[in-house]
Protein backbone atom coordinates (compact mmCIF):
# COMPACT_ATOMS: atom_id res chain seq x y z
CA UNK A 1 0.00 0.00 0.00
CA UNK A 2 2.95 2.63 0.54
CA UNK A 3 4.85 1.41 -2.14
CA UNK A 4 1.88 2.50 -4.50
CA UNK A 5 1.00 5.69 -2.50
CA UNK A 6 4.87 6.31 -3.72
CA UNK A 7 4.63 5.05 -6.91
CA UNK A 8 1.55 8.04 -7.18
CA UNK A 9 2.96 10.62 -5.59
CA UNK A 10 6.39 10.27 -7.78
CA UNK A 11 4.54 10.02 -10.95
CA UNK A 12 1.51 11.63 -10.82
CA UNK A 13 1.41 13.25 -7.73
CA UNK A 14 3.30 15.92 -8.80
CA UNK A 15 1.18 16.95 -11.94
CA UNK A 16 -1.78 17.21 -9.65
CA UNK A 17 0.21 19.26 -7.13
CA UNK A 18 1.17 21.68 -10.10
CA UNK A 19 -2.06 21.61 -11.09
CA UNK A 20 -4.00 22.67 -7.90
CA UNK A 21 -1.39 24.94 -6.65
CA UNK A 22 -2.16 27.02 -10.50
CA UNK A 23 -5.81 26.51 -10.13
CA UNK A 24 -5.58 27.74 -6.20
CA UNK A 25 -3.58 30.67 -7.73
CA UNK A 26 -6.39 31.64 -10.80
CA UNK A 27 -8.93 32.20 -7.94
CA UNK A 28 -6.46 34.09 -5.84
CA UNK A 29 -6.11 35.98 -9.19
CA UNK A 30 -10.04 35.81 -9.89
CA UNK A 31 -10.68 36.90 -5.89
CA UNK A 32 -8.72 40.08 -6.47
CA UNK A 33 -10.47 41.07 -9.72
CA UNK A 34 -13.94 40.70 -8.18
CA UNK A 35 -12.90 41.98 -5.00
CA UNK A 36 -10.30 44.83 -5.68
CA UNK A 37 -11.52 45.97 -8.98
CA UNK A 38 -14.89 44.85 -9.95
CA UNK A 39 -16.10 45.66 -6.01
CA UNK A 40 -14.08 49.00 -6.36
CA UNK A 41 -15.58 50.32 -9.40
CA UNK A 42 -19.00 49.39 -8.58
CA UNK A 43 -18.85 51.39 -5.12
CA UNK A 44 -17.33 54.45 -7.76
CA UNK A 45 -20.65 54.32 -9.68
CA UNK A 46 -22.76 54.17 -6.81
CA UNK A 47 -21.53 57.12 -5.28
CA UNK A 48 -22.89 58.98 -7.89
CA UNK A 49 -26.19 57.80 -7.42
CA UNK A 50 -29.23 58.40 -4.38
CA UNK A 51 -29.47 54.99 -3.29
CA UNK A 52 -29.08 55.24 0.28
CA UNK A 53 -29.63 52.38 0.61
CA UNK A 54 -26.53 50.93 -0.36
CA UNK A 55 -24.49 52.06 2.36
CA UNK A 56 -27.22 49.27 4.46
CA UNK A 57 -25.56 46.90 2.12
CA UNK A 58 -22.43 47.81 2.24
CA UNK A 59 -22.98 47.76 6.17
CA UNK A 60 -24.09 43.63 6.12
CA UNK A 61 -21.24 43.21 3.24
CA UNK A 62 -23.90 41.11 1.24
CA UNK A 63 -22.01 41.88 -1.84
CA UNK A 64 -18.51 41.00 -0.74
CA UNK A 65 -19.71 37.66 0.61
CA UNK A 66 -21.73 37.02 -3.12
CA UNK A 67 -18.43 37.68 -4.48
CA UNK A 68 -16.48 35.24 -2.34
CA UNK A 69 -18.68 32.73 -4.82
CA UNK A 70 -16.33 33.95 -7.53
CA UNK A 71 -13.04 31.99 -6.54
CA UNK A 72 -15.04 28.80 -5.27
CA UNK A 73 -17.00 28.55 -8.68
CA UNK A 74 -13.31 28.79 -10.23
CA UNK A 75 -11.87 26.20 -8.18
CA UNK A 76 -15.10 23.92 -8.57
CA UNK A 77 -14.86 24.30 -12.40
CA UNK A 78 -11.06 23.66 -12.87
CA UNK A 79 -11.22 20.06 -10.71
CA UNK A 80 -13.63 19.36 -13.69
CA UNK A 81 -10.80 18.94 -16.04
CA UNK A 82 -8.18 17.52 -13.25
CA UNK A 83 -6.61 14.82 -14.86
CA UNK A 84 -4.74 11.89 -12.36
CA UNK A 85 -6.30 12.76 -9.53
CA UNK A 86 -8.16 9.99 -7.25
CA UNK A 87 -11.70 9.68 -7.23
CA UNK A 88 -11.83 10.14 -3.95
CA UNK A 89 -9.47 13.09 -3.50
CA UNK A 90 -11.27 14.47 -6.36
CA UNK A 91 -14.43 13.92 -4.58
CA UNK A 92 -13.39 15.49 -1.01
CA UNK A 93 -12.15 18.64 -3.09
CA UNK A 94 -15.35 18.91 -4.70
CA UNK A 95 -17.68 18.34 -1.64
CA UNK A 96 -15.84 20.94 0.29
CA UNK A 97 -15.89 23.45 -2.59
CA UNK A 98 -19.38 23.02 -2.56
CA UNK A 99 -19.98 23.25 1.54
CA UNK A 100 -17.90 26.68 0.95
CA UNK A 101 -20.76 27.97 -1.87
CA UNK A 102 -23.54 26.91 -0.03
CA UNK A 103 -22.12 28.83 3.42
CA UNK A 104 -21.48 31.95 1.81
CA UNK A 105 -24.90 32.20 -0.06
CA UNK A 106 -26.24 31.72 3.17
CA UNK A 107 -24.34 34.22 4.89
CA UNK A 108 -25.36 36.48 2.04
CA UNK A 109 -28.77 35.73 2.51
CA UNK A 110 -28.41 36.29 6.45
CA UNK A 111 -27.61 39.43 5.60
CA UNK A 112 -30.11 40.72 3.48
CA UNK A 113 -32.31 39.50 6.29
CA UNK A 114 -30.64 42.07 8.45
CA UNK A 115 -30.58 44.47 5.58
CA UNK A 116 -34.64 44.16 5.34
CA UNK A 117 -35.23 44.16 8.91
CA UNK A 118 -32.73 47.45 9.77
CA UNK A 119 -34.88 49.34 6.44
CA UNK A 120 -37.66 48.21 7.74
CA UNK A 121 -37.61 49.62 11.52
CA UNK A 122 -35.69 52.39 10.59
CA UNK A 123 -39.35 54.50 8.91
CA UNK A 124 -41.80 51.45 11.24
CA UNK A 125 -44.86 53.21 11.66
CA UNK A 126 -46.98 53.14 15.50
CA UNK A 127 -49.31 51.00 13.10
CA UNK A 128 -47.46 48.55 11.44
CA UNK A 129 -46.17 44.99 13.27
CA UNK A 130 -42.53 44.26 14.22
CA UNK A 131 -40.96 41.97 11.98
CA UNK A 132 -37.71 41.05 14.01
CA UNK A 133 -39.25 38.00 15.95
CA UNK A 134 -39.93 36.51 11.99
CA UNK A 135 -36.48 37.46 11.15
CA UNK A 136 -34.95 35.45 13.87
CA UNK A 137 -37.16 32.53 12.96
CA UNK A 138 -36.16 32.83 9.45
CA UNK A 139 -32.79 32.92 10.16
CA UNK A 140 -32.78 30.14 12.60
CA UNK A 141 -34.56 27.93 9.54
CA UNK A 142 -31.74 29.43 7.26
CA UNK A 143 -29.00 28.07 9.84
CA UNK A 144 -30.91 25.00 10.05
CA UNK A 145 -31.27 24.09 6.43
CA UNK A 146 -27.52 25.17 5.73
CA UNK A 147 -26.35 23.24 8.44
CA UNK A 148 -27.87 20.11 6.93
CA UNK A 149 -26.62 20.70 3.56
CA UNK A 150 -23.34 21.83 4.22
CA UNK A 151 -22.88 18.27 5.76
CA UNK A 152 -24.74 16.42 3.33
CA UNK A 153 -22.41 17.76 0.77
CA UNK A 154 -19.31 17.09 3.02
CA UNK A 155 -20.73 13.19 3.37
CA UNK A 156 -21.54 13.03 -0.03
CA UNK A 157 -24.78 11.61 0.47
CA UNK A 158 -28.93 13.49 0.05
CA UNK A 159 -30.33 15.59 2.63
CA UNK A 160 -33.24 14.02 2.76
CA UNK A 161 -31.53 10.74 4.30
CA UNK A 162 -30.03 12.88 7.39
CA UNK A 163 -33.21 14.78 7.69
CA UNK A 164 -35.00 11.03 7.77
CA UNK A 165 -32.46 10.23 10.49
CA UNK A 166 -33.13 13.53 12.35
CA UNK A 167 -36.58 12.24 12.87
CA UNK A 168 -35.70 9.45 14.18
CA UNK A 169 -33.82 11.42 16.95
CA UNK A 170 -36.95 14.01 18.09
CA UNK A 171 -36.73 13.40 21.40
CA UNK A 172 -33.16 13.94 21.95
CA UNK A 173 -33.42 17.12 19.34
CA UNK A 174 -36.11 19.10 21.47
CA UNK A 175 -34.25 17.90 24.79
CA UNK A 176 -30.81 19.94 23.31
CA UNK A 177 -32.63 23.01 21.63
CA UNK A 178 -35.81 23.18 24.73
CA UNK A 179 -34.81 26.74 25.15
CA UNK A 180 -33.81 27.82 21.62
CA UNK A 181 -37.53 26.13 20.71
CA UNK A 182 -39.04 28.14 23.44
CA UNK A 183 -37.63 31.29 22.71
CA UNK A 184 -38.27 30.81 19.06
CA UNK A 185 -42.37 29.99 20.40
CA UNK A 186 -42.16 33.29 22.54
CA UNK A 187 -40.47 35.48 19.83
CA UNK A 188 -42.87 34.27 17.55
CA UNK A 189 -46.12 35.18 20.22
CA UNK A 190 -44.41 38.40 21.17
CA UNK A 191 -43.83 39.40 17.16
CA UNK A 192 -47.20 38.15 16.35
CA UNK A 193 -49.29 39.51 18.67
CA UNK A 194 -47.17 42.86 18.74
CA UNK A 195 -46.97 43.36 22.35
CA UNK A 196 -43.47 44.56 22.59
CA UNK A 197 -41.25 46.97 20.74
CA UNK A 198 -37.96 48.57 20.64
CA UNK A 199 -38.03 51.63 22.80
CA UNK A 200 -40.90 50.46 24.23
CA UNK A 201 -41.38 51.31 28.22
CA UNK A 202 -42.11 48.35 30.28
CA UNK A 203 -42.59 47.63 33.97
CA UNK A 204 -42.10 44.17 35.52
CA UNK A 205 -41.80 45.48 39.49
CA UNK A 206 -41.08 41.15 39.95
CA UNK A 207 -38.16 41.62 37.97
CA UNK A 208 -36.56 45.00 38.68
CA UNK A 209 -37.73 46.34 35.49
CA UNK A 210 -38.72 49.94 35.30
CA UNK A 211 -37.60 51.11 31.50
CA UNK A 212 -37.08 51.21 27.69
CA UNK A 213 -36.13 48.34 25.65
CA UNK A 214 -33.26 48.63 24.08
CA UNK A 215 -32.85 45.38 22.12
CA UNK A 216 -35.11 42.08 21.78
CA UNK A 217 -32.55 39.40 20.65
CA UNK A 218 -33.72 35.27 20.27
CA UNK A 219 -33.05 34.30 23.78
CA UNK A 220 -33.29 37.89 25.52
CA UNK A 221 -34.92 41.31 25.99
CA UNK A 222 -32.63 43.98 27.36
CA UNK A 223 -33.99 46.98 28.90
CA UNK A 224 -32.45 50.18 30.50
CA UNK A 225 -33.97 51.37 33.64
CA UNK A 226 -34.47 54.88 34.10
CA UNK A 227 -31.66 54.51 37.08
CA UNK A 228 -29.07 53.46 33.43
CA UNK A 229 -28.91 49.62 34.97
CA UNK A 230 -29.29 47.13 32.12
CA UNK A 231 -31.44 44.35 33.06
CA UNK A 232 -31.89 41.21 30.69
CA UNK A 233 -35.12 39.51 30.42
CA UNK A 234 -35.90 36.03 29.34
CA UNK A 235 -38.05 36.19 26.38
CA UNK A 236 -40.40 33.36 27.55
CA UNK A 237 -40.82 35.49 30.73
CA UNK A 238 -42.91 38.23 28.61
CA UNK A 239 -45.08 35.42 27.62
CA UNK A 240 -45.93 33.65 30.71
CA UNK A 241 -45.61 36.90 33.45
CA UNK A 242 -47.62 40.11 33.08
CA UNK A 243 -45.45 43.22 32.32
CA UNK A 244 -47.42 47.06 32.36
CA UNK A 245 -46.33 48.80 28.21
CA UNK A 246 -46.66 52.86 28.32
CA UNK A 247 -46.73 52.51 24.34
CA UNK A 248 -50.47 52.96 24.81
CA UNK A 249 -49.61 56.40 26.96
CA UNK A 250 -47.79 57.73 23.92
CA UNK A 251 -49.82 57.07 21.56
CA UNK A 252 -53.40 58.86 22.98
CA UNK A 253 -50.34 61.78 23.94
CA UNK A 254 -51.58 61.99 27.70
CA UNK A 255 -50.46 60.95 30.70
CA UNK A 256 -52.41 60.16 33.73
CA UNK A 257 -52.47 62.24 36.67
CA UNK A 258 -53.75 60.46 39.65
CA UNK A 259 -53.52 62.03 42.75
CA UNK A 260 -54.86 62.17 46.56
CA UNK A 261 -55.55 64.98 48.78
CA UNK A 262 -55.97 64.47 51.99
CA UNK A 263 -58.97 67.40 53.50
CA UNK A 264 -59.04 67.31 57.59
CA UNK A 265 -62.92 65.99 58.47
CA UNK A 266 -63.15 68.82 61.31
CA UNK A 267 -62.96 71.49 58.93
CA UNK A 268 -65.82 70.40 56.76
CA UNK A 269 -68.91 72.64 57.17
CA UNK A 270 -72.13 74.17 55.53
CA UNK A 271 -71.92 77.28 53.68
CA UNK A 272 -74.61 79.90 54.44
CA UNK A 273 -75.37 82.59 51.87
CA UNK A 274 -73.22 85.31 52.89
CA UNK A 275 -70.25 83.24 52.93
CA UNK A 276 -71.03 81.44 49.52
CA UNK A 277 -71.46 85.42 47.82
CA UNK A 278 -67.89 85.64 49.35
CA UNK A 279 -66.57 82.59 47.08
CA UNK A 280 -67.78 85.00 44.28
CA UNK A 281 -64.34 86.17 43.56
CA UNK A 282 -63.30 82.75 42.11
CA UNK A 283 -64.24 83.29 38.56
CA UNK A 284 -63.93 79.65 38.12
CA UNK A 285 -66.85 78.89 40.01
CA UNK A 286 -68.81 82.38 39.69
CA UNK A 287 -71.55 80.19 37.23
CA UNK A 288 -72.20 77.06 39.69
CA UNK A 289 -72.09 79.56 42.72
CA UNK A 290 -75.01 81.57 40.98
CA UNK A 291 -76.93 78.08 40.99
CA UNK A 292 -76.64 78.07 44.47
CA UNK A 293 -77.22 81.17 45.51
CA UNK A 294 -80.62 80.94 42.95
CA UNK A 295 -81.90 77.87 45.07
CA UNK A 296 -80.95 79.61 48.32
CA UNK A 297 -83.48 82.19 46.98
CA UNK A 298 -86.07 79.84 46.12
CA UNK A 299 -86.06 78.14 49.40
CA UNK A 300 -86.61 81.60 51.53
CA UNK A 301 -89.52 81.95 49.35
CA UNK A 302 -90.88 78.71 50.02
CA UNK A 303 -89.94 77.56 53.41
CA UNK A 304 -92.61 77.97 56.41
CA UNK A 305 -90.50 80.32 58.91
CA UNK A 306 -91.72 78.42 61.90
CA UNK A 307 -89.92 75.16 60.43
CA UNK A 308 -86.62 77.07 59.49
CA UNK A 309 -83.72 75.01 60.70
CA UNK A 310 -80.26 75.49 59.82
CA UNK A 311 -80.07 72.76 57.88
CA UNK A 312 -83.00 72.96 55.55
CA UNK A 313 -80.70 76.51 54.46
CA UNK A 314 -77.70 75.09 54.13
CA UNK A 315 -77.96 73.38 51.04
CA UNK A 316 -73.69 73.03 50.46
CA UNK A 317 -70.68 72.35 51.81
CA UNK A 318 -67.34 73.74 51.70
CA UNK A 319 -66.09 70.64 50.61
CA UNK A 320 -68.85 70.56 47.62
CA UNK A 321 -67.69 73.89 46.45
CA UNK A 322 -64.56 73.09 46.26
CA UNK A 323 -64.33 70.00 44.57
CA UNK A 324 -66.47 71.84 42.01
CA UNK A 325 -63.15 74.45 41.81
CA UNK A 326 -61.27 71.37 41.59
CA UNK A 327 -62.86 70.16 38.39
CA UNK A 328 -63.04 73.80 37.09
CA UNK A 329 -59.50 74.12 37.18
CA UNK A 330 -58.09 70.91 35.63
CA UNK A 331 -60.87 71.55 32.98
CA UNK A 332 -59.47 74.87 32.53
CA UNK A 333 -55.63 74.19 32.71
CA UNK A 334 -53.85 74.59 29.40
CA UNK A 335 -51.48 71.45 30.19
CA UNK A 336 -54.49 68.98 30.85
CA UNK A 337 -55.61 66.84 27.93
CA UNK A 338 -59.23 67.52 27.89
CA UNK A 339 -60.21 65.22 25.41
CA UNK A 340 -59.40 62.63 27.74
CA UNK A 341 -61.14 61.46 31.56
CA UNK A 342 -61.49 63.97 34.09
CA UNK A 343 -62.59 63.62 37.52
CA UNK A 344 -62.65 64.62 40.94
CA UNK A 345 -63.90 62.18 42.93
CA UNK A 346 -64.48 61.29 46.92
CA UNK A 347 -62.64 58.24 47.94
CA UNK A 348 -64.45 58.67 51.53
CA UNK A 349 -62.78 58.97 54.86
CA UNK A 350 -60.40 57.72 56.98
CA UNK A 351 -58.07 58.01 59.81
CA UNK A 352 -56.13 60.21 57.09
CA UNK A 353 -59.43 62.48 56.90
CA UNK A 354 -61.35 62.78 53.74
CA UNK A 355 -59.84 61.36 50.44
CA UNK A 356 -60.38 63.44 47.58
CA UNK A 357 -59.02 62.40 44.43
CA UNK A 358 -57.76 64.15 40.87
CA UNK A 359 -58.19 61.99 37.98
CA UNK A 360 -57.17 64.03 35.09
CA UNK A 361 -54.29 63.50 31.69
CA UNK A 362 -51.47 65.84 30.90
CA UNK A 363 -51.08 66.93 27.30
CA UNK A 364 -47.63 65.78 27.16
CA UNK A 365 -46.00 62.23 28.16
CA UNK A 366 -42.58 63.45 28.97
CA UNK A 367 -41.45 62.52 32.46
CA UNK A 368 -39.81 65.89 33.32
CA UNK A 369 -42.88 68.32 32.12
CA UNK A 370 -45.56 65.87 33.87
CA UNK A 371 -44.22 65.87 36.66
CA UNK A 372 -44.01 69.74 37.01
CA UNK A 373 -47.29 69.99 35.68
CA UNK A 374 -48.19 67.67 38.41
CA UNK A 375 -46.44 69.24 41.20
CA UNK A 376 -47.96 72.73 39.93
CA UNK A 377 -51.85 71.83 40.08
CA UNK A 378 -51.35 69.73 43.49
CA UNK A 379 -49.41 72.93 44.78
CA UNK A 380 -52.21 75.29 43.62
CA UNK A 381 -55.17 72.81 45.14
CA UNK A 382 -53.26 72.79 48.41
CA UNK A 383 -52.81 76.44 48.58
CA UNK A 384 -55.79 77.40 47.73
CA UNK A 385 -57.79 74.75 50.10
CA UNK A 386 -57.81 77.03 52.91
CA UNK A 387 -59.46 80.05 51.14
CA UNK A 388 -63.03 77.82 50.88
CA UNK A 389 -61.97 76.73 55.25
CA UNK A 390 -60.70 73.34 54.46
CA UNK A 391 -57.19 72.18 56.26
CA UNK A 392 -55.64 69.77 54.83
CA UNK A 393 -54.88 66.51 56.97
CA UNK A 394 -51.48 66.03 58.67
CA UNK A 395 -49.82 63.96 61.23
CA UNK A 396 -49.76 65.31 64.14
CA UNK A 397 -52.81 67.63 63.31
CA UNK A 398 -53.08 71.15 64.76
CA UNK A 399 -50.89 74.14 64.22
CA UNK A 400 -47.95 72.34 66.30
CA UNK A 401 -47.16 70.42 62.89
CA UNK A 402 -46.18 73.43 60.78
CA UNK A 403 -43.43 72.02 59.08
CA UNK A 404 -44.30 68.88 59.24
CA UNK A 405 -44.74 67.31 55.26
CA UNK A 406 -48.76 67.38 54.19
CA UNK A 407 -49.68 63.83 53.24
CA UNK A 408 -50.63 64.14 49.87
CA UNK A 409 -49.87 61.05 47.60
């Protein structure tokens, strides 16, 4: 067996070494055209040209990796007219030649996956679906079906027979890829379903999350707190746990103002009609206080004198009037979205006194201006609460607390 393998490479061997070392060196030659001149040129011409675009493609180097084709095709052509080469040399040279076409189409095509999904999301309208949980599918089937090729063609045998033989092993398949088949399921649910974007704001309190996404990968979600932490999220966990999304908050342009103020119970009283002419001055109110002061009128007209009890005169309360100022001032603040809910509304009492509530949206959803226009209207309420005899609640109560922070939440 050595003495022929000696015999070979003496005689022949060294006409096939010659051989592939000058077809090794026409696709080194070939390479350099496509790559150094053809490439070159073509970048020239397109530089003249508005296709933005091509600097995307440029980016995922889909046509560099097309061109890499160039030197293999060469290579695969020439062993075509080898002459004294072994059958099964020939056939090794071939098969890997081949394995080396089929893994740079596919890394082309990989790319102009990537190409399509950064044009895509870079103009993605509020409307239309997110894509990148079907390009990670399609580029997990890609990596799939080149795998299986690539080693067909290396064994020299169909695809079909190892695909046959990968049914056979199911059950140890799913075992090895459980989470890569789960997160495919999720990304897939998630993409679908469009529940989750990029630069979406999320909030999983379980987790620690509190942010904007920042990048939704196969296996992971990464979001930035507003504190700059990263945290990484499972992407099953989106699927099977609850999570709050503020894309809905964007979108109507309002953000919710929900807020508590917390009125002291001793300081709620009726209003007779001298003191309810005196709440006059609020212009806000001037209309509803008219009302008032019309059925305070009616009832002296009507009432039997010998029955007259404070009560049956006092027809509001402080309290009334002033959640009625409330509601007249959100309704009439230029940074409240008044195409959206507004309320004032009585929660009841408590050991913290009476709960009144403001229900209202700000016109604008950035954090910063909210919460000044927050602080502004709760600052004006509490100021103001003293002017119709309310005091707010606070622990201790009585004029011994001044200083003391008002429990307003």
């Amino acid at each position: 067996m050595m003495e022929k393998i000696q015999i070979w490479l003496i005689g022949s061997g060294t006409e096939v070494f010659i051989f592939l070392l000058v077809l090794f060196l026409v696709a080194l030659i070939a390479n350099f055209v496509v790559k150094r001149i053809f490439l070159l040129v073509l970048d020239r011409l397109l530089e003249f040209t508005t296709w933005d675009e091509y600097l995307e493609v440029e980016r995922f180097k889909i046509i560099p990796r097309l061109a890499n084709i160039i030197p293999a095709l060469v290579i695969d052509i020439g062993l075509s007219f080898a002459n004294n080469i072994p059958d099964k040399l020939l056939t090794i040279l071939q098969n890997v030649t081949d394995s080396f076409i089929i893994l740079t189409i596919a890394l082309a095509l990989s790319g102009v996956l990537n190409l399509a999904d950064n044009l895509y999301h870079r103009e993605i309208g509020e409307e239309q679906p997110e894509l990148r949980g079907y390009v990670r599918i399609l580029k997990v089937v890609l990596s799939g079906i080149t795998t299986i090729l690539i080693i067909a063609t290396l064994l020299d045998t169909s695809p079909f027979v190892l695909i046959s033989g990968l049914g056979a092993m199911t059950a140890v398949i799913l075992l090895i890829f459980q989470e890569t088949i789960l997160a495919l399921i999720a990304g897939f649910t998630i993409t679908s379903s469009n529940i989750l974007r990029v630069n979406d704001w999320i909030e999983m309190p379980a987790l620690g999350v509190d942010g904007d996404v920042i990048d939704i990968s196969l296996y992971n979600v990464k979001v930035q707190n507003f504190d700059k932490t990263i945290v990484t999220i499972p992407v099953r966990k989106l699927t099977t746990e609850s999570f709050k999304n503020y894309r809905g908050m964007h979108k109507s342009g309002g953000r919710r103002i929900k807020q508590l103020l917390h009125i002291d119970q001793r300081s709620l009283r009726f209003l007779d009609e001298s003191e309810v002419l005196k709440l006059k001055e609020f212009s806000l109110i001037r209309g509803y206080l008219d009302e008032i002061l019309e059925q305070f009128s009616e009832l002296k007209a009507t009432q039997n004198k010998k029955s007259q009890h404070r009560t049956d005169m006092s027809l509001i309360s402080n309290l009334s009037i002033f959640r009625k100022y409330m509601f007249e001032y959100i309704s009439a603040h230029a940074d409240i979205k008044q195409d959206l809910a507004k309320l004032i509304r009585n929660r009841g009492s408590g050991p913290q006194g009476v709960k009144i509530e403001i229900y209202c949206f700000t016109n604008t959803t950035n954090w910063a201006e909210y919460e000044e226009i927050k602080a502004r209207i709760a600052e004006h309420l509490l100021a103001i609460a003293p002017e119709f005899g309310l005091a707010l609640y606070q622990y201790p109560s009585g004029n011994e607390a001044i200083g003391e922070e008002i429990l307003v939440s």
